[in-house]
C-alpha atoms as a PDB file:
ATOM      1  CA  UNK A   1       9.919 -11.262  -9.573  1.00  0.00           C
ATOM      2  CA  UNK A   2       6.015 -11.981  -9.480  1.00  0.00           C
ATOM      3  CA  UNK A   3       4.881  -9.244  -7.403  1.00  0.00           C
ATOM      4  CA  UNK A   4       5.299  -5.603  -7.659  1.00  0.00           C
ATOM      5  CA  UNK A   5       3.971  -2.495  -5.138  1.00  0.00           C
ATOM      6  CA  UNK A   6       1.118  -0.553  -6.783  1.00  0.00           C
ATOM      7  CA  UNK A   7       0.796   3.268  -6.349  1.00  0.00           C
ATOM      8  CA  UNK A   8      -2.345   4.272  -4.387  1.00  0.00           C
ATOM      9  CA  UNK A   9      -3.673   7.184  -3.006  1.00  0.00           C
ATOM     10  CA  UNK A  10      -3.650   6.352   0.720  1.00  0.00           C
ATOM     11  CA  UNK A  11      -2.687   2.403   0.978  1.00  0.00           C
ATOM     12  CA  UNK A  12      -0.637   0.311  -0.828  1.00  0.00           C
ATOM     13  CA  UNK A  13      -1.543  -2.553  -3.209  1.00  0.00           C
ATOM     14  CA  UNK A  14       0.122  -5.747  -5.061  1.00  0.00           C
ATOM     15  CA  UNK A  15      -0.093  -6.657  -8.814  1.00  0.00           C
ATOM     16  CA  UNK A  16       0.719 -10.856  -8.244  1.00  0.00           C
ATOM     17  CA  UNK A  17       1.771 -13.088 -11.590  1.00  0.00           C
ATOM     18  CA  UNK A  18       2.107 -16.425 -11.434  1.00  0.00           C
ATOM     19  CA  UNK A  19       2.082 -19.899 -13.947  1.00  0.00           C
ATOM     20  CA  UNK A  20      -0.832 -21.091 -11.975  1.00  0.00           C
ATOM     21  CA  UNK A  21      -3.259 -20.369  -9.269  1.00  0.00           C
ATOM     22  CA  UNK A  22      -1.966 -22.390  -6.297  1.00  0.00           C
ATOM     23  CA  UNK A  23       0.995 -20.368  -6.345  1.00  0.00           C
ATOM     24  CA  UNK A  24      -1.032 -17.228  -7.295  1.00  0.00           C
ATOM     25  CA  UNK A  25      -2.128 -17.792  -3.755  1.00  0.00           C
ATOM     26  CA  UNK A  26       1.316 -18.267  -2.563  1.00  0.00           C
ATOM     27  CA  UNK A  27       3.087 -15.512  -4.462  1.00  0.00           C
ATOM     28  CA  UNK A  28      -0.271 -12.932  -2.940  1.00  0.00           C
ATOM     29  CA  UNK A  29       0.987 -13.857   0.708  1.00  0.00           C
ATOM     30  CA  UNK A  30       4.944 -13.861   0.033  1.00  0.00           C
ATOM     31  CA  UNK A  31       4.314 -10.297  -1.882  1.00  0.00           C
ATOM     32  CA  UNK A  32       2.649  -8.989   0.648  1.00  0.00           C
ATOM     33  CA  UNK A  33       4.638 -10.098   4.110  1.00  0.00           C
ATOM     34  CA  UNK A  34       7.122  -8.119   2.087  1.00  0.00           C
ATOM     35  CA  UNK A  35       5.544  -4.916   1.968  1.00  0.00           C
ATOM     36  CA  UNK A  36       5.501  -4.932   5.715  1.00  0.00           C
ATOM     37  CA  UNK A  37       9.387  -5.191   5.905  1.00  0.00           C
ATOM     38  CA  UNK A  38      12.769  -3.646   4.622  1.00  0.00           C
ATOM     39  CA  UNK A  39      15.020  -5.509   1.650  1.00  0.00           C
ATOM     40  CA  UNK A  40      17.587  -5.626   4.156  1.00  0.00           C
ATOM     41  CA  UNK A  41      15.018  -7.602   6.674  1.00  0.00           C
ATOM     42  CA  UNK A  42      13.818  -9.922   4.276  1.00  0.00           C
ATOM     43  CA  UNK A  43      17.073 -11.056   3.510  1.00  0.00           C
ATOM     44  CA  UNK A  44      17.456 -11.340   7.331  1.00  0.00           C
ATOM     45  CA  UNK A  45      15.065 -14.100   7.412  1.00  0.00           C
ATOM     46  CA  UNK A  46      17.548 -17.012   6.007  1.00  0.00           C
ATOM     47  CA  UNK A  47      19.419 -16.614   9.373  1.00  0.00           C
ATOM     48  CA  UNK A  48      15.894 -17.165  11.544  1.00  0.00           C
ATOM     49  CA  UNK A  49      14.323 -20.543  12.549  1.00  0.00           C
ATOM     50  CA  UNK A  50      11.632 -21.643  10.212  1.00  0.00           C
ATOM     51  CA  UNK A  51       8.481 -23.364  11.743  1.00  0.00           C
ATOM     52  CA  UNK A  52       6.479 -25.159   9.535  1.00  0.00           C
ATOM     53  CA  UNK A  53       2.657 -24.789   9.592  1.00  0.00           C
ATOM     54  CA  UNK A  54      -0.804 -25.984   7.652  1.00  0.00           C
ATOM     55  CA  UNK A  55      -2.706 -23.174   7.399  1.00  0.00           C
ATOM     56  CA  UNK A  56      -6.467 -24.086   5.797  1.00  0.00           C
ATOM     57  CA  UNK A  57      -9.467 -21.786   4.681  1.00  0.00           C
ATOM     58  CA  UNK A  58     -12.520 -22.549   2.746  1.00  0.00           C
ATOM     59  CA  UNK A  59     -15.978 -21.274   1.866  1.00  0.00           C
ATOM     60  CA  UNK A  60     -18.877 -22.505   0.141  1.00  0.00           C
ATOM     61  CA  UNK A  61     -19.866 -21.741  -3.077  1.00  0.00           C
ATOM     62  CA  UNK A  62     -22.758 -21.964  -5.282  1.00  0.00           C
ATOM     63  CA  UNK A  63     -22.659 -22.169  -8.824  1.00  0.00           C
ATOM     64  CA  UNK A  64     -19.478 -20.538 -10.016  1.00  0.00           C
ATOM     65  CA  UNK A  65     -15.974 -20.725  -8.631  1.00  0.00           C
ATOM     66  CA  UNK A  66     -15.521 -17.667  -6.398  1.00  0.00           C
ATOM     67  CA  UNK A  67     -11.924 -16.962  -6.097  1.00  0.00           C
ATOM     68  CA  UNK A  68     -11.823 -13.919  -4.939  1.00  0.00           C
ATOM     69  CA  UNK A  69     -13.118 -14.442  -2.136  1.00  0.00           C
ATOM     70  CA  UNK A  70     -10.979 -17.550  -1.240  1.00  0.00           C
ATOM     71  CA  UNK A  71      -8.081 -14.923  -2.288  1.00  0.00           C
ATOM     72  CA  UNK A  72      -9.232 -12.010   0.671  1.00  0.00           C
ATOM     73  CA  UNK A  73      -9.614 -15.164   2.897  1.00  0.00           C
ATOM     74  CA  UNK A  74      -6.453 -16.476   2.435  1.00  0.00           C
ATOM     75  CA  UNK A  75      -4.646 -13.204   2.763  1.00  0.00           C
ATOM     76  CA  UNK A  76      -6.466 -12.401   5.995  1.00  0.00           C
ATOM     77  CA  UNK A  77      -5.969 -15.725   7.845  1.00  0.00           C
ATOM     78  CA  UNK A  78      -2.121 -14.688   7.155  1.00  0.00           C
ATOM     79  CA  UNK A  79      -2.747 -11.628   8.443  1.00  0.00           C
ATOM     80  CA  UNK A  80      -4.559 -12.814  11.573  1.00  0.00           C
ATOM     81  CA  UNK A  81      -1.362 -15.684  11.913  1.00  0.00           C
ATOM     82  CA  UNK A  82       1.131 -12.651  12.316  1.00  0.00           C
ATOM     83  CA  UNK A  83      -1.048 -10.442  14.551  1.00  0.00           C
ATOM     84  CA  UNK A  84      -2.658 -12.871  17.024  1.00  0.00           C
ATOM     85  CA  UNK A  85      -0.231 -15.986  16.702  1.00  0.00           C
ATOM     86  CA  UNK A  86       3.125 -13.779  15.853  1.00  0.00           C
ATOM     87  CA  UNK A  87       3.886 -16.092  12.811  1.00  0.00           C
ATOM     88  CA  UNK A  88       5.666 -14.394   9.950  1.00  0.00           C
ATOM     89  CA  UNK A  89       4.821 -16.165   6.673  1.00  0.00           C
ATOM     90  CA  UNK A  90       8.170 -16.734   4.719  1.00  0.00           C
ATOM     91  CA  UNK A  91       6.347 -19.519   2.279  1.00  0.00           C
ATOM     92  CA  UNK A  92       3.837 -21.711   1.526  1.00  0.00           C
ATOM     93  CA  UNK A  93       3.150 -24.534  -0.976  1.00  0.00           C
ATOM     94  CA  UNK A  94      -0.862 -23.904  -1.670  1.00  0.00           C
ATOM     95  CA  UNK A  95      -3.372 -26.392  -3.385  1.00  0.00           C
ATOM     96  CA  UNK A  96      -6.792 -25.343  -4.500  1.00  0.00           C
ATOM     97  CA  UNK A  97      -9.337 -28.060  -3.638  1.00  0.00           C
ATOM     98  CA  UNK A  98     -12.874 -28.053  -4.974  1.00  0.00           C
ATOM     99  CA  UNK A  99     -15.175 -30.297  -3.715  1.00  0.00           C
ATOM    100  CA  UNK A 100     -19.208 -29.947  -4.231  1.00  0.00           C
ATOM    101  CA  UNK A 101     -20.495 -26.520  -2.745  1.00  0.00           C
ATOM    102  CA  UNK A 102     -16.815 -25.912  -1.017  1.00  0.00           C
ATOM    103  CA  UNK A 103     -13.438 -24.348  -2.206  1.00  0.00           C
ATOM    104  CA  UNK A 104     -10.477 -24.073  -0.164  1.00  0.00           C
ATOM    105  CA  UNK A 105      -6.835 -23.415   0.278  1.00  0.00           C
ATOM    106  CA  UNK A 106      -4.433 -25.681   1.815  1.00  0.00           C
ATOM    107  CA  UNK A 107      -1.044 -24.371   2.339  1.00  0.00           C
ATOM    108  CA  UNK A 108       2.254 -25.793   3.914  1.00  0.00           C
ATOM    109  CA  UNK A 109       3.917 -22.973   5.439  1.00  0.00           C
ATOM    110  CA  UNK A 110       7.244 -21.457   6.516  1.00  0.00           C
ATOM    111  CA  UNK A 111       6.720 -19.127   9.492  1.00  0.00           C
ATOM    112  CA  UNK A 112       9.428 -17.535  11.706  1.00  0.00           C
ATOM    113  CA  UNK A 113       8.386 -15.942  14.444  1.00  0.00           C
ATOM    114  CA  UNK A 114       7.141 -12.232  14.217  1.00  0.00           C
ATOM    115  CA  UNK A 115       8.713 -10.765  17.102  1.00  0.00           C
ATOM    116  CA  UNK A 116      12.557 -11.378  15.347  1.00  0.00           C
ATOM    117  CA  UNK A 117      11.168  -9.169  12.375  1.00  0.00           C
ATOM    118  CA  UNK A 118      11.018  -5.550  11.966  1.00  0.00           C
ATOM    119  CA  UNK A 119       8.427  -4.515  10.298  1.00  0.00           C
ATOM    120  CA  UNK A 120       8.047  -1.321   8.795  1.00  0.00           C
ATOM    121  CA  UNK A 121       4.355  -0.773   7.733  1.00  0.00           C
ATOM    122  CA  UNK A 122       1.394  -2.339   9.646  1.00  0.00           C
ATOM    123  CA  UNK A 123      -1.488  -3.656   7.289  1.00  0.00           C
ATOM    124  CA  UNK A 124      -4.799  -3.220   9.026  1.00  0.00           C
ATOM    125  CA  UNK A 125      -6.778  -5.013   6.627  1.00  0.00           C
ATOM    126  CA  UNK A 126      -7.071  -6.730   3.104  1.00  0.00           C
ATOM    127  CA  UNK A 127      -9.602  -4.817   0.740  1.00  0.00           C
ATOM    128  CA  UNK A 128     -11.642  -5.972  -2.042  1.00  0.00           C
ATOM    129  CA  UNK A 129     -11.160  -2.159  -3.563  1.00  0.00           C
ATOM    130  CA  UNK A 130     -10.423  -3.008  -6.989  1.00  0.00           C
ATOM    131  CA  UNK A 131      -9.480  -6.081  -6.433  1.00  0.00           C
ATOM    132  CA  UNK A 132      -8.559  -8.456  -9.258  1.00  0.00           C
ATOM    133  CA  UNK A 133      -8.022 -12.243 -10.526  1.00  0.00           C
ATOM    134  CA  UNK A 134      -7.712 -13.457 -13.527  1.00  0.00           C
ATOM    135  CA  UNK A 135      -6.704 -16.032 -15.985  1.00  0.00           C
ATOM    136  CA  UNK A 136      -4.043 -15.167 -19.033  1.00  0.00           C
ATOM    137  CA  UNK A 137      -4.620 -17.432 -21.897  1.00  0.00           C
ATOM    138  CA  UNK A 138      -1.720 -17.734 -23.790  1.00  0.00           C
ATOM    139  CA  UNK A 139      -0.735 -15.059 -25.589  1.00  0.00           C
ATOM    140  CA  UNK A 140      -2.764 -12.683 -23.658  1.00  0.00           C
ATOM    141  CA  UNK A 141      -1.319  -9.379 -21.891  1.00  0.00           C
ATOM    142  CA  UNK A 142      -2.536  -7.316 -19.056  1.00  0.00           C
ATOM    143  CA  UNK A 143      -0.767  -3.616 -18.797  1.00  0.00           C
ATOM    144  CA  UNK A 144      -0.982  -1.679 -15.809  1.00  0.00           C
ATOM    145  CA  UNK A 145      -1.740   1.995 -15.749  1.00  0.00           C
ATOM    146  CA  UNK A 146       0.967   1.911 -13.142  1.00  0.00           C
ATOM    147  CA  UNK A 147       4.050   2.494 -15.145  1.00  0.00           C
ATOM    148  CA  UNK A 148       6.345   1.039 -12.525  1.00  0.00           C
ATOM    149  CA  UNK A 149       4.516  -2.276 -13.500  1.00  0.00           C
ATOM    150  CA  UNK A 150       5.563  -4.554 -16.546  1.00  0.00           C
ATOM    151  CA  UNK A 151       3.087  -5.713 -18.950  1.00  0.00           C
ATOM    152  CA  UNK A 152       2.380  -9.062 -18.113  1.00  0.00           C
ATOM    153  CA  UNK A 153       1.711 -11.767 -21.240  1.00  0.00           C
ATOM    154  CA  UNK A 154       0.021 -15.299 -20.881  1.00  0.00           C
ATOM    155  CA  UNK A 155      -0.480 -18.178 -19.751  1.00  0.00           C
ATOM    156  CA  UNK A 156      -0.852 -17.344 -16.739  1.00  0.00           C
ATOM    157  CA  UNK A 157      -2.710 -15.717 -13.462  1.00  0.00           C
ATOM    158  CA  UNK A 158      -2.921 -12.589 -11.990  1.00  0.00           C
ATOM    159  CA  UNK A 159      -4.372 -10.869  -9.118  1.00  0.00           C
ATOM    160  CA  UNK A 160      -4.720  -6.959  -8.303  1.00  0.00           C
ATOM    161  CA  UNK A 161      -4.953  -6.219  -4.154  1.00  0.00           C
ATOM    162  CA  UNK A 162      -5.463  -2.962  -1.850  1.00  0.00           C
ATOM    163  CA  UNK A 163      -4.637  -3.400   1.788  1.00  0.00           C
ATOM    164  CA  UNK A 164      -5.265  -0.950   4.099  1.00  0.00           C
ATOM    165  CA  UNK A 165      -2.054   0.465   5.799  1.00  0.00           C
END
């Protein structure tokens, strides 16, 4: 498992782990296609047609690496994919490219279409309310006040997300 729900008061957030940050970025968008739909859905989605997709975003940067924000970016271009183009993200192989004054996320995507899935919840929006990456050198843990949540040791990445349901 590399993602696990995170109690809020009002919306429902992600705690993401992964052995590096291209598939940080990956594991963020799996983890949170599967809030919106049942166990018994997402097992459903083996028996759909997969499309397959590149799905780009970038922004500039100035003097430090701003992940974050490539992070919110990514997660709302999936976003906009299910709600205006009715693709489902199923998975993605992501590469981080830094060039000069730009950083971006490539992706190859799986998509099935959004109409065959049932979703359950609706996220409205992706929220940078306490919102979280960060690098694990090895060795190094992270523990969640969330006690549904393990403690996480490095190497290793991790991100902390709020959408708004």
């Amino acid at each position: 498992m590399s993602s696990w729900t995170r109690e809020t008061t009002a919306d429902i957030g992600l705690r993401v782990f992964s052995n590096n940050l291209p598939n940080l970025f990956k594991e963020a968008a799996v983890g949170m296609q599967n809030l919106i739909i049942s166990d018994s859905e997402s097992r459903k989605l083996n028996q759909k047609i997969r499309y397959t997709s590149q799905w780009n975003v970038k922004i500039s940067i100035n003097d430090e690496l701003d992940y974050e924000s490539l992070m919110i970016l990514w997660l709302e271009e999936v976003l906009y994919r299910l709600e205006v183009h009715g693709e489902f993200l199923v998975d993605a192989q992501c590469m981080i490219d830094i060039k000069e004054l730009e950083m971006s996320c490539q992706c190859q995507v799986s998509w099935v279409e959004s109409a065959e899935v049932d979703r359950e919840i609706e996220i409205k929006a992706v929220t940078s309310h306490e919102f979280l990456i960060q690098e694990l050198n090895q060795g190094e843990s992270y523990l969640c006040r969330d006690l549904n949540i393990p403690e996480i040791v490095g190497p290793g990445w991790i991100c902390d997300v709020i959408f708004d349901i």
